[in-house]
Each structure stands twice: as structure tokens, then as C-alpha cells.
Protein backbone atom coordinates (compact mmCIF):
# COMPACT_ATOMS: atom_id res chain seq x y z
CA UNK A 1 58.76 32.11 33.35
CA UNK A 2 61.87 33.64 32.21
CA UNK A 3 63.51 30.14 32.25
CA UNK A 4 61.50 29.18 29.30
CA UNK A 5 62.26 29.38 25.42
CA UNK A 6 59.98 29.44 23.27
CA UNK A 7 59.92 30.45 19.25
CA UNK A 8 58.44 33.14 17.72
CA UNK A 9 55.29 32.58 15.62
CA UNK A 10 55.64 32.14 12.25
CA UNK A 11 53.30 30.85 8.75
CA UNK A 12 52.54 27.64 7.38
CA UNK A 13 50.61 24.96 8.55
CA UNK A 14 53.64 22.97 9.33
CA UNK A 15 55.09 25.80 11.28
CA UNK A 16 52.53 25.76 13.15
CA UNK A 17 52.85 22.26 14.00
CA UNK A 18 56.39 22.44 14.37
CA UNK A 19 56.11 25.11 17.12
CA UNK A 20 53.56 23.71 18.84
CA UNK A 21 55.71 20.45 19.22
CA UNK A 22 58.40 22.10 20.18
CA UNK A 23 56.76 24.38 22.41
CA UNK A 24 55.23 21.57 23.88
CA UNK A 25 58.12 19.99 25.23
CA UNK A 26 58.97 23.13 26.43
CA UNK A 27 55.66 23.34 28.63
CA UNK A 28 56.57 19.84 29.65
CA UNK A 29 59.66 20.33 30.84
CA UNK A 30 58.29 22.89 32.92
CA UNK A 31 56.12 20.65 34.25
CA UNK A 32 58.29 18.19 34.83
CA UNK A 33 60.72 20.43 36.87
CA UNK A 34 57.57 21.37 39.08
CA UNK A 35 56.90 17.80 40.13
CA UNK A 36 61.12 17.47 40.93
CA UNK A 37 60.47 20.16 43.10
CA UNK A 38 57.58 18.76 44.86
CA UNK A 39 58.17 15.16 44.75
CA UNK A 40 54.86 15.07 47.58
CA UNK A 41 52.73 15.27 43.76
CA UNK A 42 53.94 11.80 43.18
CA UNK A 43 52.84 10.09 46.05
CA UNK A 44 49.08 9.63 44.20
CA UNK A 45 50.75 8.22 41.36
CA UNK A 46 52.72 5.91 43.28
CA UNK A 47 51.03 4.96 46.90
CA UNK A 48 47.35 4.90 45.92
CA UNK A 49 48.38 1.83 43.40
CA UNK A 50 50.14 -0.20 46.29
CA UNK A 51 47.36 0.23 48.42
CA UNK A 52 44.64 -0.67 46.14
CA UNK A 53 46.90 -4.26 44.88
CA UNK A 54 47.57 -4.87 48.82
CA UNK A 55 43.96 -4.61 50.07
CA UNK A 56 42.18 -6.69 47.19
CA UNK A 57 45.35 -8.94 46.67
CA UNK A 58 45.06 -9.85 50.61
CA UNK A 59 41.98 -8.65 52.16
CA UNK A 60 39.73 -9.80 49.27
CA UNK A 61 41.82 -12.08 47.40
CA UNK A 62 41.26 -15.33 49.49
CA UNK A 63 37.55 -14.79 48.80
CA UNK A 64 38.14 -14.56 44.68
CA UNK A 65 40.76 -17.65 44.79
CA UNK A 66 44.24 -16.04 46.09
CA UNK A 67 46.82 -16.66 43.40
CA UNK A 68 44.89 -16.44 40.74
CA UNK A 69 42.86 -13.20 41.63
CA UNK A 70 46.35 -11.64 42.09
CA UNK A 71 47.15 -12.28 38.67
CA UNK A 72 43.28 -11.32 37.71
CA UNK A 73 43.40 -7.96 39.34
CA UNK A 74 46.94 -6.60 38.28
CA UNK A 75 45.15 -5.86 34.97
CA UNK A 76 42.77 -3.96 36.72
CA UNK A 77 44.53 -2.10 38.41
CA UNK A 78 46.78 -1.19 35.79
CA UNK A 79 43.77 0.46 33.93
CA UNK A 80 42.26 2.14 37.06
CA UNK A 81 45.28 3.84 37.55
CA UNK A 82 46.27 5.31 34.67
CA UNK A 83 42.56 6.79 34.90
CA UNK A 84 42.78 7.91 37.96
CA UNK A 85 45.83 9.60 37.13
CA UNK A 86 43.86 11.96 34.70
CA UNK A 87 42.91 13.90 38.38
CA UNK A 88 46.42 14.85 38.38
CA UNK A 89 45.79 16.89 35.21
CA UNK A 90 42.56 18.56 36.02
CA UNK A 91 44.58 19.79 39.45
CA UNK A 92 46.95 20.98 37.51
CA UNK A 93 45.61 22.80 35.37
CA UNK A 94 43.10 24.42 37.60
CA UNK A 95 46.12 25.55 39.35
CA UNK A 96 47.55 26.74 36.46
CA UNK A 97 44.68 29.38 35.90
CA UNK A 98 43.83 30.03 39.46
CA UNK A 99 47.73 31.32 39.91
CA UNK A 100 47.89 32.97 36.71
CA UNK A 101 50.40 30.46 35.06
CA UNK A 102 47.76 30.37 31.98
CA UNK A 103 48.24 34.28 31.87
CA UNK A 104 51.86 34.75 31.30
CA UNK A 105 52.07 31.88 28.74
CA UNK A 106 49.18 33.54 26.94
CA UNK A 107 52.00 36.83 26.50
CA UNK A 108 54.52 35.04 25.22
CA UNK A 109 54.94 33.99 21.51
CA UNK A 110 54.02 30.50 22.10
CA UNK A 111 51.76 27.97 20.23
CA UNK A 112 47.86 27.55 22.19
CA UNK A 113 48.48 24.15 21.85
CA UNK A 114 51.70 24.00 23.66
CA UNK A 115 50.22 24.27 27.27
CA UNK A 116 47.74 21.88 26.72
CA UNK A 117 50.42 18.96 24.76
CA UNK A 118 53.12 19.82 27.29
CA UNK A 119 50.60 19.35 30.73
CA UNK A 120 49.03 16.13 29.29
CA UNK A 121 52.72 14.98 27.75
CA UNK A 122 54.42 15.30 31.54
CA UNK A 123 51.37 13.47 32.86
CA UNK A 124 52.05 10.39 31.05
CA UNK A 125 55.52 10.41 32.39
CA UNK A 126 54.32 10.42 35.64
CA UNK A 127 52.09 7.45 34.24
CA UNK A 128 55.35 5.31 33.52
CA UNK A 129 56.56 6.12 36.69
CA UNK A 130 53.51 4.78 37.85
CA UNK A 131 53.40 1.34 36.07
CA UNK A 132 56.61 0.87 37.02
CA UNK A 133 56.10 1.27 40.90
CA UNK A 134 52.84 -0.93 40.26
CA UNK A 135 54.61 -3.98 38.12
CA UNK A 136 57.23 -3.91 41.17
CA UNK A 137 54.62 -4.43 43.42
CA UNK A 138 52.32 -6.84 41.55
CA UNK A 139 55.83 -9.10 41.06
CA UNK A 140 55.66 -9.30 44.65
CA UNK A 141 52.23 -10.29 45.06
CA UNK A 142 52.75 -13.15 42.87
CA UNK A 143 51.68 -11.71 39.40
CA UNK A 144 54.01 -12.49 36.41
CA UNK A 145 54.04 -11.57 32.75
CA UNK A 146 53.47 -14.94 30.89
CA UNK A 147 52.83 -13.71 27.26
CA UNK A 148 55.47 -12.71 25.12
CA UNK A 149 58.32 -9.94 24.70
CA UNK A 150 56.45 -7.86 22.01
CA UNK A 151 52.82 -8.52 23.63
CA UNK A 152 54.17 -7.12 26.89
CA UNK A 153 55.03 -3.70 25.51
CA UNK A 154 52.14 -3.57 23.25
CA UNK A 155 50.29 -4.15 26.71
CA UNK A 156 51.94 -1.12 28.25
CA UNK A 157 51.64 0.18 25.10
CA UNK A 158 47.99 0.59 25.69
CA UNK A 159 48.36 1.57 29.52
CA UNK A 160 49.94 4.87 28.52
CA UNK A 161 47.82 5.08 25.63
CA UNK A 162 44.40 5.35 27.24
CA UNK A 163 46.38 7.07 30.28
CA UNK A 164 47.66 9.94 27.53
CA UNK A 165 43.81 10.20 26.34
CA UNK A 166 42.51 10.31 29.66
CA UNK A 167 44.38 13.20 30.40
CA UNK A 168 42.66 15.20 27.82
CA UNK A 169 39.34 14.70 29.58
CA UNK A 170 41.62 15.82 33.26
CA UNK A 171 42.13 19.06 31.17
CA UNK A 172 38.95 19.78 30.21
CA UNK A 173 37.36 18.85 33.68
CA UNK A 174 40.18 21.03 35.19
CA UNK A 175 39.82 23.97 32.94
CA UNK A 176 35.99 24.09 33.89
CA UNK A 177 36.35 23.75 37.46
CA UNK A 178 38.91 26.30 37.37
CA UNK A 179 39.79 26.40 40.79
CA UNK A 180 41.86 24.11 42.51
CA UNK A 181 38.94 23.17 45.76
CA UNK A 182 36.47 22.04 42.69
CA UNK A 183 39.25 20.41 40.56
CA UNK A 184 40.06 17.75 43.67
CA UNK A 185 36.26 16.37 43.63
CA UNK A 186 35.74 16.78 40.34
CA UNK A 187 38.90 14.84 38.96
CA UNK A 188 37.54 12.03 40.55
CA UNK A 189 34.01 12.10 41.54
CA UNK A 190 33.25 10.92 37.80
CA UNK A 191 35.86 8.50 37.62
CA UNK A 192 34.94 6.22 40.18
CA UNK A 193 31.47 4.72 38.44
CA UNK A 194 33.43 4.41 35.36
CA UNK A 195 36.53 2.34 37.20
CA UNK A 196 34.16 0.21 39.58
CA UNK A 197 31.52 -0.29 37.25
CA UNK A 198 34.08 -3.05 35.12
CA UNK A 199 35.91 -5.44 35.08
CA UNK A 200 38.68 -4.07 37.30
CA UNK A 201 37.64 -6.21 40.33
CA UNK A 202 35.23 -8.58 39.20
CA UNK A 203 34.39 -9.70 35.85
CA UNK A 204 32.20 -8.04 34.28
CA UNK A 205 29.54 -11.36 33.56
CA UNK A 206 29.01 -10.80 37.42
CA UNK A 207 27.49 -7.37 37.42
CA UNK A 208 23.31 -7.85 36.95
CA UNK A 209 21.34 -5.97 34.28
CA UNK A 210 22.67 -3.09 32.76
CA UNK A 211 25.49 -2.72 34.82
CA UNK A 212 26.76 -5.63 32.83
CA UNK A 213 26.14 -3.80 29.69
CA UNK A 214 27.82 -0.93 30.92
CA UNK A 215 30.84 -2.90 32.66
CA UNK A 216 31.20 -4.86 28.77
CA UNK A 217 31.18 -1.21 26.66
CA UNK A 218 33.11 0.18 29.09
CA UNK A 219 36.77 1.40 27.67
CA UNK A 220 38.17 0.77 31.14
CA UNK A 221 37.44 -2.83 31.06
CA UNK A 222 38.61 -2.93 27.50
CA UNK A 223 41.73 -1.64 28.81
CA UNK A 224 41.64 -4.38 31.70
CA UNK A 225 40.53 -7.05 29.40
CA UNK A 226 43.41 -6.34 26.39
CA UNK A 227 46.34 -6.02 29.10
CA UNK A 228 45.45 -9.54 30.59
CA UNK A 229 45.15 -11.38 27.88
CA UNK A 230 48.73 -9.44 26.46
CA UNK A 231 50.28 -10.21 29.31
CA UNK A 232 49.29 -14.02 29.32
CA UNK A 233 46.93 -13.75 32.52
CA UNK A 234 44.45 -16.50 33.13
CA UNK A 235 40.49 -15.86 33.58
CA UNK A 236 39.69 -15.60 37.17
CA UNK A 237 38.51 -19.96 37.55
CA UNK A 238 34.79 -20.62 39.14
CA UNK A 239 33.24 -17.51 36.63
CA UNK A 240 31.52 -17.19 33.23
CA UNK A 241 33.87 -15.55 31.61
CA UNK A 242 32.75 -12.92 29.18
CA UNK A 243 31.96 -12.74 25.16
CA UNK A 244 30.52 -10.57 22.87
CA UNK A 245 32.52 -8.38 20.50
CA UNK A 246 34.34 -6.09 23.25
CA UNK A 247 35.72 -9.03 25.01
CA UNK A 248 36.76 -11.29 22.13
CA UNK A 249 38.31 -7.71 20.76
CA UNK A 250 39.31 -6.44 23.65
CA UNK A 251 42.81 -4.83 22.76
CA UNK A 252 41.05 -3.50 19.25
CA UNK A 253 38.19 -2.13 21.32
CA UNK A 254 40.13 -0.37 23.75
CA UNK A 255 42.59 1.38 21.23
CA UNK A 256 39.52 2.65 19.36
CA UNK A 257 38.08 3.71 22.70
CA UNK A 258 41.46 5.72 22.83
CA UNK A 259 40.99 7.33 19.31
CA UNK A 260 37.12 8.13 20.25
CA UNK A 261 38.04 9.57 23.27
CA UNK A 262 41.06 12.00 21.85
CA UNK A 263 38.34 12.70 19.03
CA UNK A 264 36.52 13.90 21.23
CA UNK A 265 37.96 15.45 23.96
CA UNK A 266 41.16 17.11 22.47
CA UNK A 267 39.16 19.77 20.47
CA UNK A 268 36.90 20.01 23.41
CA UNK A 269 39.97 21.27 25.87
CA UNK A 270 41.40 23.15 22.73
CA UNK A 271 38.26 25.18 22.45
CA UNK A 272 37.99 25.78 26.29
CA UNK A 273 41.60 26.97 26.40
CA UNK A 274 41.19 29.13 24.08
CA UNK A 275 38.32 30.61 26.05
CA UNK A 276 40.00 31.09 29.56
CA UNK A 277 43.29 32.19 27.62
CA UNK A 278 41.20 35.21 25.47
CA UNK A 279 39.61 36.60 28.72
């Protein structure tokens, strides 16, 4: 820890702000270096994508249409894995407190915020690296980007959006667990009712009963939903495809989904930090 620098505390409201910023990026650097030195914690950001476009794009896709579910699931996939990748936060920072990392920051004259910014801040890197490994793949597949310049990066726009959100809700679930063993299931046990139950793999209009409700609310399919359409993919041909207000809204619906979820979940893992860091 004596690598890091960090500013003294000082008054103000903006002060406060400013240190916790640059404190932050601090933390994240930190973080950063960690994964460089154990490039094995990027293999769930990068292999678990490939394998989940290969299977559906060739075990499943003739069944859904080939081509055309190719192009259909890229969205999907997009969203599931910048959710998934909130796991990676909840490991981390149950490892964090089980080794005592949470400790020494708490004795140094660093903003509360800082750990918490910088952990979910180096995640979403590890997000880009992800999309980028993912688009790769789903070019080779056969799926293409046929919307326009400034629709594409508003579409990956929203990818690391609800990605940065969702590791808010990795930090909480990691500070409860608070041990690494519990912080593997529970970064993903959760996860995978609100990633299958959507439109990740299927459309949603497909789903019976209140599945369907659940798969049209859901901000994962939002997610799904506003990258297609931003990147110019077709609906999957041969199924209703969905209305109501999520799905003609879908990009709208999913960035307020992000803003409810940071609402929520931000103070939430602010509070709890503050509670493992005071005992």
C-alpha cells in the first residue's frame, strides 16, 4: 500500500468531491495493476462471452433461423455480459475485506468513497475489454453494425452504462457475503433469473404468463432491446415481436433503469462500507 498517493482530508463540500475523485482513480489504478498481474481474472470477462455466442450462434441458432438469430442474439449477449461481469466486483471486494485490503485503506487519509468509485471504475474497464473481445467475435459469426456512427456508440454507450451500475449491486452483494467462498455463488446465483428470464435468447412475447411480464420490465432486456435496435439489428422473423411502452422505449427505459438502479444501490454499498470499514 505504500505505492499509493492519496491527499490529505480537507473542508468543503467540493473538497470532498474533489478527493474522492481523485482518490478514486487512485483505488483504480490499483486495481487495475492487480488484474495486469493476474491476467487469469480476465479470462471470465473474455472466454465466458465466446462461449455463450458459439453455442447459441451454432448449436441453437439453426433452430431460431441461423443468420438472423446471430444478429438477434449479439444484443443479448452484450447485455448478459456486462451483468455478469458485476460477479467480478462482488469477488473482489469480498477479497478485499477477507485479506484486510479494506483495513489499511481505512488508515490512510483517503475519501470512503474512493474504494468503492475506484473498484466499480476498474470494473468497467474490464467491461470494454470485454465488448471488445465480444464485437470481434460476433463479426465473425456474421453479426454487423447496420445503424449509424453516433447510434453505435450511444449503443455501447449504454453497455457500459448499465455494466458501471451493475457493479454497484456486485459491491453490495460482495460486501455482505464478505468472504470470497460466498461471494462466487452469490455474484451469480441472482443473476441468472434476471439474464434468462428476457429477451437475451428469445424474445420476450415467447415467455407465457408472468414470465412475459417480467422478461418486458426487465432492465436487462431493455438493455438487449435498445442495443439492437441502435445497432440496426432486425427482429428475429417467424415471432410476435414485442410492444408496450418498454419495448417501443427501449433505449429510454433502460437508461432510467440505470439511474434507478445507481439510486438505489450506490447509497446502499456506501452505507455498508461504511459499516465493515468502522468495525
Amino acid at each position: 500500500m505504500t505505492a499509493l498517493t492519496l491527499a490529505p482530508p480537507r473542508g468543503g463540500f467540493g473538497d470532498a468531491i474533489t478527493r474522492g475523485l481523485r482518490d478514486g482513480g487512485v483505488v483504480t489504478w490499483r486495481n487495475l495493476m492487480n488484474v495486469r498481474r493476474n491476467p487469469e481474472l480476465l479470462l471470465g470477462a473474455t472466454l465466458q462471452p465466446i462461449m455463450f455466442v458459439l453455442l447459441f450462434a451454432y448449436v441453437f441458432g439453426g433452430s431460431f433461423g441461423g443468420g438472423a438469430y446471430r444478429e438477434f442474439l449479439m444484443g443479448g449477449i452484450f447485455a448478459q455480459t456486462v451483468a455478469f461481469n458485476s460477479s467480478f466486483t462482488t469477488i473482489g471486494m469480498a477479497n478485499d475485506l477477507q485479506k484486510g485490503v479494506i483495513d489499511r485503506f481505512r488508515s490512510l487519509p483517503m475519501s470512503r468513497m474512493a474504494v468503492l468509485l475506484g473498484r466499480t471504475t476498474a470494473d468497467l474497464v474490464v467491461n470494454m475489454l470485454g465488448l471488445v473481445v465480444m464485437s470481434l467475435c460476433g463479426l465473425i459469426v456474421g453479426w454487423r453494425i447496420r445503424g449509424s456512427f453516433a447510434d453505435a456508440v450511444l449503443g455501447f454507450a449504454v453497455l457500459l452504462l448499465f455494466g458501471f451500475v451493475m457493479s454497484w449491486i456486485g459491491a453490495f452483494v460482495g460486501m455482505l457475503a464478505g468472504k470470497v467462498e460466498v461471494a462466487q455463488s452469490a455474484g451469480f446465483i441472482w443473476m441468472f433469473p434476471v439474464t434468462f428470464i428476457s429477451s437475451v435468447f428469445v424474445v420476450q412475447t415467447t415467455l407465457p404468463g408472468p414470465l412475459r411480464t417480467f422478461a418486458e420490465w426487465n432492465p436487462v432486456t431493455a438493455v438487449a432491446d435498445s442495443v439492437r435496435g441502435l445497432f440496426g439489428n432486425p427482429p428475429l422473423p417467424g415471432f410476435e415481436r414485442p410492444d408496450g411502452w418498454p419495448a417501443e422505449n427501449a433505449t429510454l427505459y433502460a437508461i432510467l433503469c440505470c439511474i434507478a438502479i445507481f439510486a438505489v444501490f450506490a447509497p446502499l454499498a456506501v452505507a455498508k462500507y461504511r459499516k465493515v470499514a468502522s468495525k
